[in-house]
Protein backbone atom coordinates (compact mmCIF):
# COMPACT_ATOMS: atom_id res chain seq x y z
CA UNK A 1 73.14 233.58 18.90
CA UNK A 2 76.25 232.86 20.73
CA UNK A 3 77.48 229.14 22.03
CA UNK A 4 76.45 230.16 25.56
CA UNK A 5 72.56 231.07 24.82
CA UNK A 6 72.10 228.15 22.37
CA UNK A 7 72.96 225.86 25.28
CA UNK A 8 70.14 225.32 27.38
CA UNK A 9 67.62 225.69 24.08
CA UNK A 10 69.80 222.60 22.51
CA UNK A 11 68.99 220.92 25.95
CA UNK A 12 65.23 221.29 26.28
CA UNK A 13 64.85 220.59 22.55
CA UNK A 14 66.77 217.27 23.38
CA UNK A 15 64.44 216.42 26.37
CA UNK A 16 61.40 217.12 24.35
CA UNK A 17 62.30 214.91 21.56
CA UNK A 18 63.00 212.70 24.28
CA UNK A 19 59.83 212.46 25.92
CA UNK A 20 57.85 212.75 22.52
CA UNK A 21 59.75 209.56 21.08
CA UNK A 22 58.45 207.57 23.88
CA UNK A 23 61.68 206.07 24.63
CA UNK A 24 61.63 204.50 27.91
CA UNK A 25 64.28 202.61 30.05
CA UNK A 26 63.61 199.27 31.04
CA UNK A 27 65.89 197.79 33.40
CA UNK A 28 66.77 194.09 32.97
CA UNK A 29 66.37 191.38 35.60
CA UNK A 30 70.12 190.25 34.50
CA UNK A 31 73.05 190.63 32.29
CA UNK A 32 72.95 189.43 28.56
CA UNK A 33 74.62 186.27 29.74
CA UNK A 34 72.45 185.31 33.11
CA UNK A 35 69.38 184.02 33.79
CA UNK A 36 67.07 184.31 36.55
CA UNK A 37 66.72 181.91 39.66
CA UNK A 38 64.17 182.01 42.43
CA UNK A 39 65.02 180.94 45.51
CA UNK A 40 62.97 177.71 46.98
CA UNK A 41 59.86 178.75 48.35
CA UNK A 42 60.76 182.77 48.81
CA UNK A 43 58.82 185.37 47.05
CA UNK A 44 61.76 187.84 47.62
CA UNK A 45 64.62 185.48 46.91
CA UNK A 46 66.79 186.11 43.38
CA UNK A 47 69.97 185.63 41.57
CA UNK A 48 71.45 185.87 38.12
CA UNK A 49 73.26 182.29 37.08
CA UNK A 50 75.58 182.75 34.18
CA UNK A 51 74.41 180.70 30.85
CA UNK A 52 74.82 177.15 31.03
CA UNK A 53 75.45 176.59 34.47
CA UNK A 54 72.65 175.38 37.03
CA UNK A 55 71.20 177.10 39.57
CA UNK A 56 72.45 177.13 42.79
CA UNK A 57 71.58 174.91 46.06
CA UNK A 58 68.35 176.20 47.36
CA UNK A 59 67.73 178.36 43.77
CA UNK A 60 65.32 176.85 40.93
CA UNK A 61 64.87 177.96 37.07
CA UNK A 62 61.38 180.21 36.72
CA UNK A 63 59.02 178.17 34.90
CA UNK A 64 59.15 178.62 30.85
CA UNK A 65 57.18 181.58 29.69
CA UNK A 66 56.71 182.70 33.22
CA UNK A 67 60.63 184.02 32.92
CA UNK A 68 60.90 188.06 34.49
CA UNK A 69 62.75 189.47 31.79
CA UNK A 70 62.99 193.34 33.19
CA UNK A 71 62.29 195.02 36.55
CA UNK A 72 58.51 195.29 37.77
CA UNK A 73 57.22 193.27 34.06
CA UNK A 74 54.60 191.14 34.11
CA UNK A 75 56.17 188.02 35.35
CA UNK A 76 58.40 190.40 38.07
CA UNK A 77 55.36 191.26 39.69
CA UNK A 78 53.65 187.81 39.67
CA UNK A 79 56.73 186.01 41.27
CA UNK A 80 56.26 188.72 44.28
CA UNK A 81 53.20 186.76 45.21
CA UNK A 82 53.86 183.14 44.54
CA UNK A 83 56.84 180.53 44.78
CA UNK A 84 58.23 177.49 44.06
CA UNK A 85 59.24 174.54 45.32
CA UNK A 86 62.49 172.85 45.05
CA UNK A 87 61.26 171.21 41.57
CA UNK A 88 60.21 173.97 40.31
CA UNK A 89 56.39 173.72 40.53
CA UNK A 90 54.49 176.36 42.06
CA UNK A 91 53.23 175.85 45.41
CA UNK A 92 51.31 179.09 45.85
């Protein structure tokens, strides 16, 4: 079998083992070294704050354990239908 016909067999049996493995791609909320911030009583408003610096004006830390780790998890989509307040609390 020549270089040129093993090609696109090497390429399927790639995506196969692939999509078998059950490897998926997660994408993060932020870098390694960020954080999340919601903005002050948004439900759309975001930013990444590098470690060990505060949030901005008019941004507050998530709650603990209610942190969004990676696009649409279980905290992403909960902090699409409530906010917080400029303490921090949860108003709704």
């Amino acid at each position: 079998m020549s270089q040129r016909s093993r090609t696109p067999f090497l390429l399927a049996a790639a995506l196969a083992a692939g999509l078998l493995s059950g490897c998926s791609f997660r994408e993060a909320i932020c870098g390694s070294d960020e954080y999340p911030v919601a903005a002050v009583e948004s439900t759309t408003g975001r930013a990444c704050v590098p470690d060990g610096e505060d949030p901005p004006v008019g941004y507050v830390r998530f709650p603990a354990g209610k942190v969004p780790k990676h696009v649409d998890d279980e905290w992403d989509r909960y902090w699409h239908e409530h906010k917080l307040n400029d303490r921090g609390q949860e108003v709704s």
